[in-house]
N, C-alpha and C. Protein backbone atom coordinates (compact mmCIF):
# COMPACT_ATOMS: atom_id res chain seq x y z
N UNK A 1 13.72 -28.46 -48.91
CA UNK A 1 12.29 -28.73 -49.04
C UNK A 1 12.11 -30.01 -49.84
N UNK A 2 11.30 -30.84 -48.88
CA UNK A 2 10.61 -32.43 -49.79
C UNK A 2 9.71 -32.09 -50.16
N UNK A 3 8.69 -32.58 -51.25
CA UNK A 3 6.76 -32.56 -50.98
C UNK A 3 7.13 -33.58 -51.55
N UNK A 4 6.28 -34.66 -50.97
CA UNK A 4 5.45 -35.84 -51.37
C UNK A 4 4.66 -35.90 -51.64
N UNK A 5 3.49 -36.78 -51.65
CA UNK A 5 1.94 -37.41 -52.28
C UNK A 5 1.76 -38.55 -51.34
N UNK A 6 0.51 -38.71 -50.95
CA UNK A 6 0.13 -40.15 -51.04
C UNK A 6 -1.52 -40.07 -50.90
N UNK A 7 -1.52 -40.50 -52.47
CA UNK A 7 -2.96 -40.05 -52.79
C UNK A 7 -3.85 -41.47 -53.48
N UNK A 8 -5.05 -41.62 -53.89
CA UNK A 8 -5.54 -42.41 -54.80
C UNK A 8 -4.88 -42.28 -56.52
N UNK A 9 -5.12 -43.88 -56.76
CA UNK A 9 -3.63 -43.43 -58.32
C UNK A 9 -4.87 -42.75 -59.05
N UNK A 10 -6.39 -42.69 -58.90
CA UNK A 10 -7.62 -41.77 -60.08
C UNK A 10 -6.94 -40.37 -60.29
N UNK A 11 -6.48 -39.76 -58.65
CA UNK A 11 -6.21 -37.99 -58.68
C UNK A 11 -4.70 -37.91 -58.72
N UNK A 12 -3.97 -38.79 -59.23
CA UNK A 12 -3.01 -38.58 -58.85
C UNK A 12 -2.11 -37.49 -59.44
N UNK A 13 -2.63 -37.77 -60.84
CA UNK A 13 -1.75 -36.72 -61.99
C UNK A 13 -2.51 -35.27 -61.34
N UNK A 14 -2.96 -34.98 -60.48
CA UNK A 14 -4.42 -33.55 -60.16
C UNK A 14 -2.92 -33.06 -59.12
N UNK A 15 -2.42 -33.71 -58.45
CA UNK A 15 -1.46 -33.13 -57.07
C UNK A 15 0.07 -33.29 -57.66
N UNK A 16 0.19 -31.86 -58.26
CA UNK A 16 1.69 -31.46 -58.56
C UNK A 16 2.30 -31.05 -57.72
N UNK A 17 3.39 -32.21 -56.95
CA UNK A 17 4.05 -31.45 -56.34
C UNK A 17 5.30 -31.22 -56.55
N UNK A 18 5.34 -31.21 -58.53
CA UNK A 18 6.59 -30.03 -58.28
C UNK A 18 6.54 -28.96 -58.00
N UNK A 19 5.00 -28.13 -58.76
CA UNK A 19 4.31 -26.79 -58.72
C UNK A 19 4.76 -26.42 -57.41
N UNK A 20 4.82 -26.98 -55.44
CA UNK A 20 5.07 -26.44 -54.68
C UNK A 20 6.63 -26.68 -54.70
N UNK A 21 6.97 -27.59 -54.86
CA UNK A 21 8.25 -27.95 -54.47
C UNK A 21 9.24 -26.23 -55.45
N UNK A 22 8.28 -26.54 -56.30
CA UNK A 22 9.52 -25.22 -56.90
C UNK A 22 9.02 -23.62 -56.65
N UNK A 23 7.90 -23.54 -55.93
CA UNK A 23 7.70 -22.41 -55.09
C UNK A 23 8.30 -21.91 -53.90
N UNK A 24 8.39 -23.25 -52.79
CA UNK A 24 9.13 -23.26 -51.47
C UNK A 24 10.55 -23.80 -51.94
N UNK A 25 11.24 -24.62 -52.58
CA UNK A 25 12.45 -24.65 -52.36
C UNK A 25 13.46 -23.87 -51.69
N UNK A 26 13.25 -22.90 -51.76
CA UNK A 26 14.76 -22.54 -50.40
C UNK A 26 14.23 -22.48 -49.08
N UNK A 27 13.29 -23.07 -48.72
CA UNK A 27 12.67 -23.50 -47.24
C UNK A 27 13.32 -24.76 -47.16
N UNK A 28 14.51 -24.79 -45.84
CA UNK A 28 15.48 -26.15 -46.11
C UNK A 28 14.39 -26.61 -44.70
N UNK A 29 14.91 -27.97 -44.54
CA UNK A 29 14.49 -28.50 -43.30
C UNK A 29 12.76 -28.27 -42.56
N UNK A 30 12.09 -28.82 -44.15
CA UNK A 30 11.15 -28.81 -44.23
C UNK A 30 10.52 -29.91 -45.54
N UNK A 31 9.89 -30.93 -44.97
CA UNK A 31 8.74 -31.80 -45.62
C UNK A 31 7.46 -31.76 -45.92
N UNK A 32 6.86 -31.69 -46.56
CA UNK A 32 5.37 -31.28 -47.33
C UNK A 32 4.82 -32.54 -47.73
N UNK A 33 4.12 -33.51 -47.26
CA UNK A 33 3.52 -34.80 -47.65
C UNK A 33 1.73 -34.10 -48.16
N UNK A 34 1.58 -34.30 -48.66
CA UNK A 34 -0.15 -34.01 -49.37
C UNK A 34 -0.81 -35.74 -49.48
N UNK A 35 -1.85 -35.50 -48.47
CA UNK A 35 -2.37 -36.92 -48.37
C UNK A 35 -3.75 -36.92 -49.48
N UNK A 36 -4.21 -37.50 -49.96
CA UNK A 36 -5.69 -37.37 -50.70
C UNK A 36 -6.48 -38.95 -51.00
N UNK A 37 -6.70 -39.09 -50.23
CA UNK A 37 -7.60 -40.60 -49.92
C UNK A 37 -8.99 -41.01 -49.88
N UNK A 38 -9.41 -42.19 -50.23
CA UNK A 38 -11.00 -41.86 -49.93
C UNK A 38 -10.93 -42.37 -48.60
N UNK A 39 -10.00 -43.22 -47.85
CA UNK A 39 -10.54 -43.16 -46.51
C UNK A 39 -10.36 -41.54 -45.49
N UNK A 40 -9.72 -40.92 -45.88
CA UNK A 40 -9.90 -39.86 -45.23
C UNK A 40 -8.73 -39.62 -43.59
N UNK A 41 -8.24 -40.50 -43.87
CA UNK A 41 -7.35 -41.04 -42.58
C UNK A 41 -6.44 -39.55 -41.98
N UNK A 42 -6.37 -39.61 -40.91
CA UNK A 42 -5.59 -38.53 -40.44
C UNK A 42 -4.22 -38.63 -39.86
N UNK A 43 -3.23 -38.32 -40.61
CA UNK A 43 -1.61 -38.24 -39.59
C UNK A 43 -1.35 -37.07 -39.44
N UNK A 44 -0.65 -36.94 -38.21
CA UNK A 44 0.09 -36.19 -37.36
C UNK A 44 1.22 -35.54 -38.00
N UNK A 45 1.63 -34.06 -37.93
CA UNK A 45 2.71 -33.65 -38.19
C UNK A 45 4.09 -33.96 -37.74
N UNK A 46 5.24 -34.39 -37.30
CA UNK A 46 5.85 -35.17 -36.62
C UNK A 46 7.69 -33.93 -36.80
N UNK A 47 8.48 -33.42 -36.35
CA UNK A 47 9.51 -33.20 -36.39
C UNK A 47 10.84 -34.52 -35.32
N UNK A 48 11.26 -35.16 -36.40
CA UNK A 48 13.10 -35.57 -36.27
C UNK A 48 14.30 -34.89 -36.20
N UNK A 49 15.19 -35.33 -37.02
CA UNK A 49 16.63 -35.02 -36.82
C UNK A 49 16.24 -34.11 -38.39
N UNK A 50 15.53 -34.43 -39.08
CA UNK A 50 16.03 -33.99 -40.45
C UNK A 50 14.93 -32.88 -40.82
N UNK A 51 14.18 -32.28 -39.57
CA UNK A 51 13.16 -31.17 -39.77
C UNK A 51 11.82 -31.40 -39.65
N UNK A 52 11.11 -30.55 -40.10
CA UNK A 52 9.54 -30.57 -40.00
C UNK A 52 8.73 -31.70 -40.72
N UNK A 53 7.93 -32.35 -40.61
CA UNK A 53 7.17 -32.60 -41.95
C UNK A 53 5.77 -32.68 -41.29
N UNK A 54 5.07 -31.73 -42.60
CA UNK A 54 3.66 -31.55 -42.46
C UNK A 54 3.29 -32.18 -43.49
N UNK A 55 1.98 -32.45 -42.93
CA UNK A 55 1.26 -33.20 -43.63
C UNK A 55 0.02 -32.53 -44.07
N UNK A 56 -0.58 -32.68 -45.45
CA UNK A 56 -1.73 -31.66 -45.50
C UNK A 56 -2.61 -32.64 -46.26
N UNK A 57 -3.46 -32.76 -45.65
CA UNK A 57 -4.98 -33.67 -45.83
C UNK A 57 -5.57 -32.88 -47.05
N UNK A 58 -6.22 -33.24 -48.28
CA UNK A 58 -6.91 -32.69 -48.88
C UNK A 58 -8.33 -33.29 -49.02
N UNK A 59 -9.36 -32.68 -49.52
CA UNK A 59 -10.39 -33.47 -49.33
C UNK A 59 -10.53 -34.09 -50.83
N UNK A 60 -10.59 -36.01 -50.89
CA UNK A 60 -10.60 -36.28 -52.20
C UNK A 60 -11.77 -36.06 -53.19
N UNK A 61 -12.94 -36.24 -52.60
CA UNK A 61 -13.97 -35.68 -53.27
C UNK A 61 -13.90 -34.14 -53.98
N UNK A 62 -13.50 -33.60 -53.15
CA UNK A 62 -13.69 -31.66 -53.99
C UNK A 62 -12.28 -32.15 -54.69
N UNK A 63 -10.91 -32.83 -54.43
CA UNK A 63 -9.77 -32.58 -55.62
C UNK A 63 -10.02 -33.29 -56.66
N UNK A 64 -11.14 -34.73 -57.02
CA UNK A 64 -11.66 -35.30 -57.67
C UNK A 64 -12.36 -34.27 -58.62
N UNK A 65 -13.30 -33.46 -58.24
CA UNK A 65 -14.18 -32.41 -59.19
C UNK A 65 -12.97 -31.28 -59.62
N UNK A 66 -12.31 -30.95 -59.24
CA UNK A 66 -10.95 -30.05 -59.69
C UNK A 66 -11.04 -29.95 -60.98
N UNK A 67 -10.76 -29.21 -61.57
CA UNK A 67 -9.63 -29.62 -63.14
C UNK A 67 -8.25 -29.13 -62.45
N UNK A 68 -8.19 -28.02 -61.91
CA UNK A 68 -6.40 -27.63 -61.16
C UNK A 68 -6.30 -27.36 -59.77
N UNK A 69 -5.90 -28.77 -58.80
CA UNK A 69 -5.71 -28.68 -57.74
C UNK A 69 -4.66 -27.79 -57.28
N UNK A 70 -3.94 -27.27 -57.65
CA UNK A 70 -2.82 -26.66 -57.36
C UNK A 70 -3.12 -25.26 -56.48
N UNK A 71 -4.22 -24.66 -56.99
CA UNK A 71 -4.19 -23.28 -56.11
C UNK A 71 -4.91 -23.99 -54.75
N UNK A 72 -5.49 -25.17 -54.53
CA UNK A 72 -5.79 -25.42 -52.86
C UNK A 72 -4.80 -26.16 -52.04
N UNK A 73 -3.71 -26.93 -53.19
CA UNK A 73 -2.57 -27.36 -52.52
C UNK A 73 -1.70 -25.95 -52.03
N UNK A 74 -1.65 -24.28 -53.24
CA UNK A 74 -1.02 -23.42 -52.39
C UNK A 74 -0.98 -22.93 -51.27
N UNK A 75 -2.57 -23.28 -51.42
CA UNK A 75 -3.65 -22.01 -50.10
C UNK A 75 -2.60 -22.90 -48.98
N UNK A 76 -3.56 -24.42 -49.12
CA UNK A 76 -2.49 -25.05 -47.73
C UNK A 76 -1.44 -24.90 -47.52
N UNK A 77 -0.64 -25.08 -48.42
CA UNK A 77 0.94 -24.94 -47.78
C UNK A 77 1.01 -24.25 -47.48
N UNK A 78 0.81 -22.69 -47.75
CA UNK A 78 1.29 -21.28 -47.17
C UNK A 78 0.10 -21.80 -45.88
N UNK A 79 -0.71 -21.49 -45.33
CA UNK A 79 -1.74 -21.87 -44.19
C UNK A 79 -0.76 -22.34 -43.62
N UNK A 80 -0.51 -23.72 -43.87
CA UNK A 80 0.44 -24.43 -42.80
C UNK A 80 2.12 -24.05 -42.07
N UNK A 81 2.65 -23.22 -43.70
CA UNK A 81 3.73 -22.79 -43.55
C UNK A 81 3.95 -21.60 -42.98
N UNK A 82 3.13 -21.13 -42.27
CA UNK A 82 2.57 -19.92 -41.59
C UNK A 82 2.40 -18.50 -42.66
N UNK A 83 2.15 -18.88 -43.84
CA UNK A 83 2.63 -17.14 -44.95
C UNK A 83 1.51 -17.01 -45.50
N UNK A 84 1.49 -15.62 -44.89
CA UNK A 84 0.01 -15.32 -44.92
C UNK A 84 0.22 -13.83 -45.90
N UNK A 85 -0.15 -12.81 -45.94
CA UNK A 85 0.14 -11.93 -46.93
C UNK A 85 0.91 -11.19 -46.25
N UNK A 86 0.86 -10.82 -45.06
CA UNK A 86 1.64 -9.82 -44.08
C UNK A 86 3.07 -10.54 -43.80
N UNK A 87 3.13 -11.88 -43.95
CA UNK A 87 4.79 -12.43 -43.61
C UNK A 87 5.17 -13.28 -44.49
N UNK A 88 4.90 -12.95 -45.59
CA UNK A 88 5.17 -14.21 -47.64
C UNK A 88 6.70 -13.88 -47.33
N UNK A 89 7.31 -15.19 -47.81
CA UNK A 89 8.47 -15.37 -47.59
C UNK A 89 8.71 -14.94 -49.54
N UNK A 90 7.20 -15.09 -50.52
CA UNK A 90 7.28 -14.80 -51.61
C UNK A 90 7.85 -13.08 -51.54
C-alpha cells in the first residue's frame, strides 16, 4: 500500500496520509492518491504492472472548514476499497 497527496500547500498538514497508510498497509498492490484542489480537477483511476491506484477527490472547501480530515479521508478509502461493515478487512 502507497497513499499520496496532491493537495493545496493551505490544507496540506489537514490530509494524513500516514493515518491511512497505517490502517491499510497489508493491502499490497494498491495506491491511494487523495487529490484536494481548488480547481477541482478530475483523474481517472488507472491499473499497471504495479497494481491499482485510486484516486480520491476530496472536496477542498468542506476539508478547508475541517479541524480533522481524517475520518472523510477513512469513509473514502474504505467506499473505494470496497469495505463496508459486512466485508472490513478491519
Amino acid at each position: 500500500m502507497k497513499v499520496l497527496k496532491v493537495v493545496e500547500e493551505d490544507i496540506a498538514d489537514k490530509i494524513d496520509t500516514y493515518y491511512i497508510l497505517e490502517l491499510f498497509r497489508h493491502i499490497e498492490n494498491v495506491a491511494i492518491t487523495f487529490m484536494c484542489t481548488k480547481d477541482e480537477r478530475e483523474v481517472e483511476d488507472w491499473i499497471d504492472e504495479k497494481g491499482w491506484h485510486i484516486v480520491i477527490r476530496l472536496p477542498y472547501k468542506k476539508v478547508k472548514r475541517l479541524a480533522d480530515a481524517r475520518p472523510l479521508m477513512l469513509a473514502r478509502a474504505k467506499e473505494r476499497l470496497g469495505l463496508t461493515a459486512e466485508n472490513s478487512l478491519n
